[in-house]
PDB file of N, CA and C in Angstrom:
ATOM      1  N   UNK A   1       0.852  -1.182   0.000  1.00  0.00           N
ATOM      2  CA  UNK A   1       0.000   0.000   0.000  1.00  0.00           C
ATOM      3  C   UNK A   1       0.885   1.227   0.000  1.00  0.00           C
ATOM      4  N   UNK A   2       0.434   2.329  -0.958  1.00  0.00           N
ATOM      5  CA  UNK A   2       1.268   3.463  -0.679  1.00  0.00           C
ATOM      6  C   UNK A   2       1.015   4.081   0.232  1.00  0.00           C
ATOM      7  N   UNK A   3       1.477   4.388   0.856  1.00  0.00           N
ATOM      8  CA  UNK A   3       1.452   5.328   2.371  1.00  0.00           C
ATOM      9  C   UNK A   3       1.247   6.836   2.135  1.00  0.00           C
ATOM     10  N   UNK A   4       0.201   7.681   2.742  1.00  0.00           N
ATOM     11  CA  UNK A   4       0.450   9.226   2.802  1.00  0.00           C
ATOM     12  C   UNK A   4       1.593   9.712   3.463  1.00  0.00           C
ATOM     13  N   UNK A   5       1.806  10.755   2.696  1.00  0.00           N
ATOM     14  CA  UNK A   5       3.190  11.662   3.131  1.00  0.00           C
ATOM     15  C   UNK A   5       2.973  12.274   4.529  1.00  0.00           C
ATOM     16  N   UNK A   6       1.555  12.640   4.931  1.00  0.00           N
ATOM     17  CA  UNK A   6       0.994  13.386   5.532  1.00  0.00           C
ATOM     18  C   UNK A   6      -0.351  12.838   5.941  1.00  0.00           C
ATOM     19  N   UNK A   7      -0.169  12.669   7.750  1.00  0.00           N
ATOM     20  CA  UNK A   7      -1.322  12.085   8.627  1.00  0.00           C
ATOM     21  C   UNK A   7      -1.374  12.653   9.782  1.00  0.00           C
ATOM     22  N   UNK A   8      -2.556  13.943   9.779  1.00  0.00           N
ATOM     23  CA  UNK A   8      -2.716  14.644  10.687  1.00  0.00           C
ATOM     24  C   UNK A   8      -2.650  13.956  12.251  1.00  0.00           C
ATOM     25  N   UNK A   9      -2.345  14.754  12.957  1.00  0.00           N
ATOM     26  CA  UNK A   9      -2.068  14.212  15.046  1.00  0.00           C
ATOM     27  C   UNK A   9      -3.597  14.115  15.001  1.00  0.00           C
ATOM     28  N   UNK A  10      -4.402  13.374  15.969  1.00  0.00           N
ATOM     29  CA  UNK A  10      -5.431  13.205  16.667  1.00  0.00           C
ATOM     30  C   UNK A  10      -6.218  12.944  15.238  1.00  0.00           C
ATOM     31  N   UNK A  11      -6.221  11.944  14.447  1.00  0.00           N
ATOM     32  CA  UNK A  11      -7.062  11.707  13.319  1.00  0.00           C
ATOM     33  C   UNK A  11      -7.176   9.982  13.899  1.00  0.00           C
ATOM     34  N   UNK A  12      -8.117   9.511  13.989  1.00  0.00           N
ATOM     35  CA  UNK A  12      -8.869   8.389  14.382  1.00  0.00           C
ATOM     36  C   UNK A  12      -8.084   7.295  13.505  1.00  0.00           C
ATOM     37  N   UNK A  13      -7.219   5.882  13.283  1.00  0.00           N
ATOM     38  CA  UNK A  13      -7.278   5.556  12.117  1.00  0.00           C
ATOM     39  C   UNK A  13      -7.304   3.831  12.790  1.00  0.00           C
ATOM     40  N   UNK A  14      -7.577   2.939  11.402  1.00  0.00           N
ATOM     41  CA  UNK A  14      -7.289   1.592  11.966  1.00  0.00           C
ATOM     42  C   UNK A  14      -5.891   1.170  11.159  1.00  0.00           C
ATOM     43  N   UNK A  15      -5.452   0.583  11.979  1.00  0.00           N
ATOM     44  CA  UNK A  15      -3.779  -0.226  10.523  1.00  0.00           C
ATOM     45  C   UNK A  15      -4.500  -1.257  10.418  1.00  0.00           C
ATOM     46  N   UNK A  16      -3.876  -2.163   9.512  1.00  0.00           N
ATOM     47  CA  UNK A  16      -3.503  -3.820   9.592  1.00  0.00           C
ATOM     48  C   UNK A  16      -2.298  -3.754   9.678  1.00  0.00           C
ATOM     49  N   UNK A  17      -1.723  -4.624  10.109  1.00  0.00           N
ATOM     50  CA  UNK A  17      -0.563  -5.261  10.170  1.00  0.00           C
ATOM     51  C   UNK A  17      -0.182  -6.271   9.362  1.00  0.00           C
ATOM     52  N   UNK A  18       0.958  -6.956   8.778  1.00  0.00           N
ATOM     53  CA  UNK A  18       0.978  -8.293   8.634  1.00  0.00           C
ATOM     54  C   UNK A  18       1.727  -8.767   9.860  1.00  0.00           C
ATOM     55  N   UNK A  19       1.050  -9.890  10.390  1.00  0.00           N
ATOM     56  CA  UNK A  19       1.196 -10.838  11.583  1.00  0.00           C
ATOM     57  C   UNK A  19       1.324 -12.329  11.018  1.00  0.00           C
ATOM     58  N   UNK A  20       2.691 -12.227   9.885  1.00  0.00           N
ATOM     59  CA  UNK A  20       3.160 -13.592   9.241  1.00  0.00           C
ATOM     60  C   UNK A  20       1.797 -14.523   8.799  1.00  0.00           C
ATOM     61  N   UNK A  21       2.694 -15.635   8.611  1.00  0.00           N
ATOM     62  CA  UNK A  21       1.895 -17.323   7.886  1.00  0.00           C
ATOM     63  C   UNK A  21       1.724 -17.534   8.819  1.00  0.00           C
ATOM     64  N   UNK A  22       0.573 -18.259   8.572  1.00  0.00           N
ATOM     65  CA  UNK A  22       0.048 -18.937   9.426  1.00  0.00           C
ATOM     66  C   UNK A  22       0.564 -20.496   8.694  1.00  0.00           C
ATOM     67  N   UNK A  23       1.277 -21.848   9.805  1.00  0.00           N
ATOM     68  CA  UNK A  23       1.463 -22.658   9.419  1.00  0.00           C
ATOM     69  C   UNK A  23       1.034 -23.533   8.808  1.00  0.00           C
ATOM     70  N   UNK A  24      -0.151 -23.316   9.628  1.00  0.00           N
ATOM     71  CA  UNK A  24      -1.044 -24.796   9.175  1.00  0.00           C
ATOM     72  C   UNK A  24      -1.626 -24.761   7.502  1.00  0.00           C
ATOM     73  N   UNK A  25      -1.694 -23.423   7.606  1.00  0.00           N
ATOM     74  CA  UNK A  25      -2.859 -22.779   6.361  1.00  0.00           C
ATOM     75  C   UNK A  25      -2.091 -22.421   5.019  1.00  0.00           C
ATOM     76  N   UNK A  26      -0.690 -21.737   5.359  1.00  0.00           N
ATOM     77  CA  UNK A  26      -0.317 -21.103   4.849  1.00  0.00           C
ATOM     78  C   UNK A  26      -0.602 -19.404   4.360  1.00  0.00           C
ATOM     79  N   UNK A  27      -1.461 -19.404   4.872  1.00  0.00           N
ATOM     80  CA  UNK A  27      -2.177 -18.242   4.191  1.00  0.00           C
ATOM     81  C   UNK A  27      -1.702 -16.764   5.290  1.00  0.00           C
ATOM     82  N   UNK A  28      -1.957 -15.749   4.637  1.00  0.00           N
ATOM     83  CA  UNK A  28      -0.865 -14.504   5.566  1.00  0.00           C
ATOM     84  C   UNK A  28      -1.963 -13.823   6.694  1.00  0.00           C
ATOM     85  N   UNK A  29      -1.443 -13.667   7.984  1.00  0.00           N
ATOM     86  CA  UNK A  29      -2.713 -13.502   8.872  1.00  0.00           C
ATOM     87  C   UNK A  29      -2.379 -11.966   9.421  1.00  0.00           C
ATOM     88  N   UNK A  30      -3.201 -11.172   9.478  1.00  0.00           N
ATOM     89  CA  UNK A  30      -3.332  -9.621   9.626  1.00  0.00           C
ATOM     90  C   UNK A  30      -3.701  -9.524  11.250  1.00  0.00           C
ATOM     91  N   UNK A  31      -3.288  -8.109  11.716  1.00  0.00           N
ATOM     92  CA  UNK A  31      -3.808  -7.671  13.074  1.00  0.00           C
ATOM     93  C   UNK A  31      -4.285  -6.300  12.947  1.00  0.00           C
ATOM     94  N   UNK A  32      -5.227  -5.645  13.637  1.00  0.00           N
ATOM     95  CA  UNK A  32      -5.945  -4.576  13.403  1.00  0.00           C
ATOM     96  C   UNK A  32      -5.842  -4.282  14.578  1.00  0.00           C
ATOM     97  N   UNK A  33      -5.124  -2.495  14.334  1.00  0.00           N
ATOM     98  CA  UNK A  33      -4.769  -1.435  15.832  1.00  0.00           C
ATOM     99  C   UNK A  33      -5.806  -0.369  15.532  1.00  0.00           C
ATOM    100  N   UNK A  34      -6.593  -0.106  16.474  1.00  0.00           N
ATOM    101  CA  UNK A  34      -7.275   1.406  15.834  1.00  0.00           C
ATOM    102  C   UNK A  34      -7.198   1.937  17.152  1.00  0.00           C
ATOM    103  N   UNK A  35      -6.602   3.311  16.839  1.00  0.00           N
ATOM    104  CA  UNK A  35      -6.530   4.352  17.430  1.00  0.00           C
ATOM    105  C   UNK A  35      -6.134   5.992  16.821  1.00  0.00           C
ATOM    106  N   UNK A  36      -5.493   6.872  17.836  1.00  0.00           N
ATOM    107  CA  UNK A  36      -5.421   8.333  17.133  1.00  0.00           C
ATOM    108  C   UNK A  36      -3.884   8.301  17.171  1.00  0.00           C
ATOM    109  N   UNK A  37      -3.905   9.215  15.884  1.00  0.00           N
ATOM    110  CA  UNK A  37      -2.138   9.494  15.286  1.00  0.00           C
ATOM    111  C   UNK A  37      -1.635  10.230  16.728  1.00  0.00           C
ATOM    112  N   UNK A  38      -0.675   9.988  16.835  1.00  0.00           N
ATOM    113  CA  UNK A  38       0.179  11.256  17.547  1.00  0.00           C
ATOM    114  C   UNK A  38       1.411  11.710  16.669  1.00  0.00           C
ATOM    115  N   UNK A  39       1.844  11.220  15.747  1.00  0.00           N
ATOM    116  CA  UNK A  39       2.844  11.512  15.015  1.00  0.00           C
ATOM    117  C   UNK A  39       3.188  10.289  13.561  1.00  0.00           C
ATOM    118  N   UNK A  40       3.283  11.007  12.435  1.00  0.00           N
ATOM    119  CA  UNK A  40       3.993  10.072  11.464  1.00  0.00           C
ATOM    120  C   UNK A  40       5.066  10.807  10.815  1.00  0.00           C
ATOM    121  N   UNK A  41       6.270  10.210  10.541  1.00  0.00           N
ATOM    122  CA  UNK A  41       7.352  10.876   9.624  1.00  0.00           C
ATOM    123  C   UNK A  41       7.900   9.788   8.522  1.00  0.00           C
ATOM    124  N   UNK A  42       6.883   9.239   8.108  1.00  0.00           N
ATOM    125  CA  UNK A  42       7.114   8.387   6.838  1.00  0.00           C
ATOM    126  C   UNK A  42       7.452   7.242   7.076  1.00  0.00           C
ATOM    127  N   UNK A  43       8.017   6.711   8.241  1.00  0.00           N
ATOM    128  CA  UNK A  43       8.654   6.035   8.297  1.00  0.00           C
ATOM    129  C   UNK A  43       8.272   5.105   9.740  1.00  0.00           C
ATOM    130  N   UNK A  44       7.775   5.505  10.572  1.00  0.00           N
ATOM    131  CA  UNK A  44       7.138   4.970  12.101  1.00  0.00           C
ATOM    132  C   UNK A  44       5.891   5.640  11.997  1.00  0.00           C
ATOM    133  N   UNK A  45       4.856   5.356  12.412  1.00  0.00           N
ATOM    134  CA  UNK A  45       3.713   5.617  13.043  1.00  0.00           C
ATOM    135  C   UNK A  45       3.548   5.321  14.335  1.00  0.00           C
ATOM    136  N   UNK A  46       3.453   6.610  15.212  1.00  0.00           N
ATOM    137  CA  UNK A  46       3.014   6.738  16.429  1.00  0.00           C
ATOM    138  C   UNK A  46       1.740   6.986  16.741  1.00  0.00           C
ATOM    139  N   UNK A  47       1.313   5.968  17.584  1.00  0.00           N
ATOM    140  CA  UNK A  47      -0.584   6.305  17.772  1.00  0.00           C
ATOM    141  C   UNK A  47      -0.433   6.112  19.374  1.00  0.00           C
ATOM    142  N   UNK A  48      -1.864   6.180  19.345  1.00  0.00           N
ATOM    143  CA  UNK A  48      -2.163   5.853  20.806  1.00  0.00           C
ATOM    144  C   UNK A  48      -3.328   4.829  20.601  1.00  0.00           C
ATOM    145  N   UNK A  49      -3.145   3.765  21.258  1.00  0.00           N
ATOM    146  CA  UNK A  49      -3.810   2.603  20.737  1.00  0.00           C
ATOM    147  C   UNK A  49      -5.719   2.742  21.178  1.00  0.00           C
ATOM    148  N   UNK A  50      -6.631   2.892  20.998  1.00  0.00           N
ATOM    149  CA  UNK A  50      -8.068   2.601  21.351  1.00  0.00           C
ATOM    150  C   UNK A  50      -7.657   1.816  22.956  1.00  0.00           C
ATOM    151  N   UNK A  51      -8.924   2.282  24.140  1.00  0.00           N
ATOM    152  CA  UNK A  51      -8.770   0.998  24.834  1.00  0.00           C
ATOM    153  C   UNK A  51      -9.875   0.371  24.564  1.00  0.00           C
ATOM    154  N   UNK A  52     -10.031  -0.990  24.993  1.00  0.00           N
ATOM    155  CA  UNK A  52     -10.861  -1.917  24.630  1.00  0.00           C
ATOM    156  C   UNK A  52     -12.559  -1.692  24.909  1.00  0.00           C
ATOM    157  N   UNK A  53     -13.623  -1.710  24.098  1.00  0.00           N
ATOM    158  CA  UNK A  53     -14.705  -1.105  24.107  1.00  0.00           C
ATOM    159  C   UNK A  53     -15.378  -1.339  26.047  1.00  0.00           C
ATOM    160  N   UNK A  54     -14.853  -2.914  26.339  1.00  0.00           N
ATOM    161  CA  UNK A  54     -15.401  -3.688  27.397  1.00  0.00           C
ATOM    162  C   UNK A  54     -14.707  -3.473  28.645  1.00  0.00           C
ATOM    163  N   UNK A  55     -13.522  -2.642  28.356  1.00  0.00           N
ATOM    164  CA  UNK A  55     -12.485  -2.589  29.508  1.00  0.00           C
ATOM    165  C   UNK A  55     -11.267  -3.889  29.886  1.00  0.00           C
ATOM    166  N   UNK A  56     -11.813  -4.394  29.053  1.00  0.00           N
ATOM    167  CA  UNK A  56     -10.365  -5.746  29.003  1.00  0.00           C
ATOM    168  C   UNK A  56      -8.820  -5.205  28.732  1.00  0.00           C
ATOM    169  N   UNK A  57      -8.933  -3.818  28.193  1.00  0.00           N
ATOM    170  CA  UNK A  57      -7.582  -3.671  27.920  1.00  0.00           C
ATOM    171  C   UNK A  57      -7.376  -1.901  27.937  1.00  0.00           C
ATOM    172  N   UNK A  58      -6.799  -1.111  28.584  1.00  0.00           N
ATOM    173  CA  UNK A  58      -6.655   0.082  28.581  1.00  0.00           C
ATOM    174  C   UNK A  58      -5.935   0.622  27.563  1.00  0.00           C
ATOM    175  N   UNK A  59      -5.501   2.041  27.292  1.00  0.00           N
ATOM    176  CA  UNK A  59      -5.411   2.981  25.988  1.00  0.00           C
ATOM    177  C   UNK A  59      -3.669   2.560  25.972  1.00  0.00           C
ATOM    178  N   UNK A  60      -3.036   2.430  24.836  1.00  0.00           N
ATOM    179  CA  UNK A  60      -1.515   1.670  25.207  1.00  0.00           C
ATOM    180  C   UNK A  60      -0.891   2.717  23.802  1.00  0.00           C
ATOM    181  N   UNK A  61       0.226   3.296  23.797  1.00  0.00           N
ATOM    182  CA  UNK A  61       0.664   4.415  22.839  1.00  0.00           C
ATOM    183  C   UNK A  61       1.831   3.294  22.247  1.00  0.00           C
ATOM    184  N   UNK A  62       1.524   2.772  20.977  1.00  0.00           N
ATOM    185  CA  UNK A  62       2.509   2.280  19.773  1.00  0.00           C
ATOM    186  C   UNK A  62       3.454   2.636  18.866  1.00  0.00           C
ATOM    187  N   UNK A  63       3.938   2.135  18.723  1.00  0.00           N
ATOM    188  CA  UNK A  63       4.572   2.420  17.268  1.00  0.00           C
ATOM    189  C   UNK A  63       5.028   1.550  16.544  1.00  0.00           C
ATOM    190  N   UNK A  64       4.736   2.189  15.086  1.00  0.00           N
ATOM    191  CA  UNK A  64       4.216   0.621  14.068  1.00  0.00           C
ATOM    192  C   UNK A  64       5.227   1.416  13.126  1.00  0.00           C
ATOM    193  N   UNK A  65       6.184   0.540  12.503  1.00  0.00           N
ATOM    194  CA  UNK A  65       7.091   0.656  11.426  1.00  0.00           C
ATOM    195  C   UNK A  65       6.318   0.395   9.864  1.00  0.00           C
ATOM    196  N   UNK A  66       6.665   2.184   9.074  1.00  0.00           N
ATOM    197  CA  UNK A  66       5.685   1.647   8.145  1.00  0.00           C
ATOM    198  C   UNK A  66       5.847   0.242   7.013  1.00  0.00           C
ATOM    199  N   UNK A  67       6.882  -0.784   6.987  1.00  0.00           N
ATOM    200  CA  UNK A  67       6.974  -1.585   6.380  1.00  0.00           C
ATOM    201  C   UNK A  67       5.888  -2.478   6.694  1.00  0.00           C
ATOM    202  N   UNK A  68       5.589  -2.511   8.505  1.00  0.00           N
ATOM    203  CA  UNK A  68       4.635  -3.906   8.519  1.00  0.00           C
ATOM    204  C   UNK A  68       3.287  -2.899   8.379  1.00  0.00           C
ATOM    205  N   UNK A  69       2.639  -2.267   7.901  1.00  0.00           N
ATOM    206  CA  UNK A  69       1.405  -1.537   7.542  1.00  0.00           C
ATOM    207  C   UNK A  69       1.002  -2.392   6.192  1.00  0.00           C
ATOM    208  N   UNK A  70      -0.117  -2.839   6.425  1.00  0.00           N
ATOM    209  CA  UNK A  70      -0.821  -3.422   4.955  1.00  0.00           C
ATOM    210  C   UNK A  70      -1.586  -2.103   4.389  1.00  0.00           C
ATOM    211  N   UNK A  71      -2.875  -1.723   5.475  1.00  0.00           N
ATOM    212  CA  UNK A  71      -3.817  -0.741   4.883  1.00  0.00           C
ATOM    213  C   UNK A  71      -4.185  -0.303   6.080  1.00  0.00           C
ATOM    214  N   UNK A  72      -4.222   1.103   5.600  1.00  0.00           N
ATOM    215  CA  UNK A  72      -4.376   2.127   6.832  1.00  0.00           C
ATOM    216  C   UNK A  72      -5.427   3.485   6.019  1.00  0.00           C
ATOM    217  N   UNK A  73      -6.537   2.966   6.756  1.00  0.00           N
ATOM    218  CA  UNK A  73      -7.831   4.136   6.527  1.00  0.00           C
ATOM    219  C   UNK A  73      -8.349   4.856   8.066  1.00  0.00           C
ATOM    220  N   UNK A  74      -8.863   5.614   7.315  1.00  0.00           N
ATOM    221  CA  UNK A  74      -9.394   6.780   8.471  1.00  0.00           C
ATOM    222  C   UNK A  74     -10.890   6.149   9.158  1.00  0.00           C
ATOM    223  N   UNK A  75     -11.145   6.301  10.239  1.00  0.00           N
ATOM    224  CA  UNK A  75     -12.583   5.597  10.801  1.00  0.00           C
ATOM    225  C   UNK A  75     -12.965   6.381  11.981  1.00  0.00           C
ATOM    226  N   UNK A  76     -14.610   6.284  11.667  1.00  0.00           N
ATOM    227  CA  UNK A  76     -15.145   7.685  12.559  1.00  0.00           C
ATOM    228  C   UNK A  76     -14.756   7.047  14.117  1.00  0.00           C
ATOM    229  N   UNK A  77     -15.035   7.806  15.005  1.00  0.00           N
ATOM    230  CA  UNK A  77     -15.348   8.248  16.636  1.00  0.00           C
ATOM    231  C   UNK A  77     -16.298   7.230  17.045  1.00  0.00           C
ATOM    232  N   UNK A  78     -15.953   6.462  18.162  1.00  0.00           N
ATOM    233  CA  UNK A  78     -16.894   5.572  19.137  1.00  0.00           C
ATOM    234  C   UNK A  78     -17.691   6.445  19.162  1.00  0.00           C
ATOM    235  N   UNK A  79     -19.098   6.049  18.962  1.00  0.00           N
ATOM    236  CA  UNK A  79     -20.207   6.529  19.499  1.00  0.00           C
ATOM    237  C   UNK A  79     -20.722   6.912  20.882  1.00  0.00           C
ATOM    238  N   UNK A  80     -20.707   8.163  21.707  1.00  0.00           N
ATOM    239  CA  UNK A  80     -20.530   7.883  23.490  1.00  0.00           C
ATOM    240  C   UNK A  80     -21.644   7.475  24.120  1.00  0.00           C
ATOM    241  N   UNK A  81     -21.848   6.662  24.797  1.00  0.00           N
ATOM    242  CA  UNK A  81     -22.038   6.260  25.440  1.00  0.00           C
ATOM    243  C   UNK A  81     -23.165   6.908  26.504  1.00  0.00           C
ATOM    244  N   UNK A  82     -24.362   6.989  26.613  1.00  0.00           N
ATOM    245  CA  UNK A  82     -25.239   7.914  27.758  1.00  0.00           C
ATOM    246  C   UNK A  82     -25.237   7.744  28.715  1.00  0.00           C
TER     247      UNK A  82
END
């Protein structure tokens, strides 16, 4: 995937990852991070990871090298909650 030059701070996004073969299958198995940019310079992506809708997992700040990025789109705002 070609990558933007330019990915605004605090813009919502999901990656994939590639997360290798899978043995048995062969087939290539993906992981999905969604959270908000804090920084990209072409080359690393810094986010801050979503925490988990249920509370299983709190807000965790990443960084993803853009080689393992498959596809990376923009995705709206959790809906809050009343």
């Amino acid at each position: 995937m070609k990558l933007p030059q330019t990915i605004p701070a605090g813009a919502r996004v999901v990656v994939r990852l590639y997360a290798g073969v899978d043995e048995r299958t062969g087939r290539m198995q993906y992981r999905d991070v969604v959270g908000h940019v804090r920084a990209w310079d072409g080359t690393t992506l810094a986010m801050t990871r979503d925490a988990a809708a249920n509370g299983s997992r709190p807000a965790q700040d990443v960084d993803i090298r853009a080689a393992d990025i498959a596809i990376l789109k923009p995705v709206p705002e959790r809906p809050v909650r009343s």
